[in-house]
Protein backbone atom coordinates (compact mmCIF):
# COMPACT_ATOMS: atom_id res chain seq x y z
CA UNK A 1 -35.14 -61.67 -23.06
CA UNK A 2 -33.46 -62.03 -19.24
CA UNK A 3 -33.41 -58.21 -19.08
CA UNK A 4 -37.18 -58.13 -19.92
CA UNK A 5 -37.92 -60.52 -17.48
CA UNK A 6 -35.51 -58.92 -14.87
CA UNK A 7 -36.42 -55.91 -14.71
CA UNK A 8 -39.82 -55.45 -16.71
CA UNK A 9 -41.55 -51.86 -17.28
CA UNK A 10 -44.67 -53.53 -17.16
CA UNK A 11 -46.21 -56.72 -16.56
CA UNK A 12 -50.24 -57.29 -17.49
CA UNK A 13 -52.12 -60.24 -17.35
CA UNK A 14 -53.61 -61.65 -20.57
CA UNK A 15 -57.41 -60.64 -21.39
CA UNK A 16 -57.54 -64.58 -23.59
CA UNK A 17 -55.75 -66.42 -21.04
CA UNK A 18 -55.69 -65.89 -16.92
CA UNK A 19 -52.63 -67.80 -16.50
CA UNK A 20 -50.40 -65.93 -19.07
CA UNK A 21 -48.30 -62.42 -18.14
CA UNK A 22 -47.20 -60.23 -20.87
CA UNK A 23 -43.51 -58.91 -19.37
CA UNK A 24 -42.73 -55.71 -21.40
CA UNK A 25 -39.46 -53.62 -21.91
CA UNK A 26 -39.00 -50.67 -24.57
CA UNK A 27 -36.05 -50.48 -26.39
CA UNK A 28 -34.90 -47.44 -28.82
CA UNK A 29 -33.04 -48.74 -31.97
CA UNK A 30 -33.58 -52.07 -32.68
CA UNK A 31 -33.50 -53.14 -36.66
CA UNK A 32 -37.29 -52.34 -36.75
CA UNK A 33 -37.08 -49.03 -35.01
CA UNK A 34 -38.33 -48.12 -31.29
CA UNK A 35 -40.37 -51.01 -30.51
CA UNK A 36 -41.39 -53.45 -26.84
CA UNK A 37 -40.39 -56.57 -25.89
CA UNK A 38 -43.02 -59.01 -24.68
CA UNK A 39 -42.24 -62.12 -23.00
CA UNK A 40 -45.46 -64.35 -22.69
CA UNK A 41 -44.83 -66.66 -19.31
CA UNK A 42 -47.41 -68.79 -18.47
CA UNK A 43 -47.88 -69.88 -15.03
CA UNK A 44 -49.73 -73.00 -13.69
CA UNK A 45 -49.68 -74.99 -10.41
CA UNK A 46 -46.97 -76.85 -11.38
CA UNK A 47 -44.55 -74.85 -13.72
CA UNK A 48 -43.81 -71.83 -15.29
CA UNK A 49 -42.60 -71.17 -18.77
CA UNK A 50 -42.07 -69.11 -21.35
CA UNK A 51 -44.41 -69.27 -24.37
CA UNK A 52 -42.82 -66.84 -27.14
CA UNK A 53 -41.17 -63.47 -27.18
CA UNK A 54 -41.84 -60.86 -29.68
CA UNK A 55 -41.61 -57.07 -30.83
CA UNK A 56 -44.43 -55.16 -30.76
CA UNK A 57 -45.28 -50.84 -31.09
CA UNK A 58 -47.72 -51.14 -28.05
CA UNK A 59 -48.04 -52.82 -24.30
CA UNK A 60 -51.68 -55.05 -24.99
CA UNK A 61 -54.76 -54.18 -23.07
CA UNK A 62 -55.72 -56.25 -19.96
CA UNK A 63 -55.20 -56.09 -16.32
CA UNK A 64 -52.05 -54.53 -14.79
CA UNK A 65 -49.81 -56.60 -12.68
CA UNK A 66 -47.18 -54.13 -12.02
CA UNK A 67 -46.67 -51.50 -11.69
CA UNK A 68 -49.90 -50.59 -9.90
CA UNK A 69 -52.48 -49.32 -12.34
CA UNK A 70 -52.03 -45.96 -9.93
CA UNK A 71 -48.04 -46.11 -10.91
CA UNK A 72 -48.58 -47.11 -14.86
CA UNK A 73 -46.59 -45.55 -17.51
CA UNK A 74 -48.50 -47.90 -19.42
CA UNK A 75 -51.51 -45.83 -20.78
């Protein structure tokens, strides 16, 4: 999870919740195949934390922190 949140491919914001980023990294190989990380952080005026991790096959739709949308391998 600190390599995820290190040194993320892509970071979106959530469509259900303004104050939540998705952090994504791809890794080949895990037990269930190729597959993404995503750390949900949440992020208010007075904290930020981390809500869950899981694997998933896809980065979620919503709007594109970083890279820049112009710069996405996120498609």
């Amino acid at each position: 999870m600190d390599e995820t949140l290190a040194g993320p491919e892509a970071v979106v914001q959530s469509l259900s919740d303004s104050e939540a980023r998705l952090y994504y990294r791809h890794y080949v190989g895990t037990r269930v195949g190729d597959k993404f990380l995503c750390v949900v952080v949440k992020l208010t005026e007075a904290d930020v934390f981390v809500l869950t991790a899981y694997l998933t096959d896809r980065v979620k739709k919503g709007k594109q922190i970083w890279p820049s949308e112009s710069e996405s391998l996120v498609r």
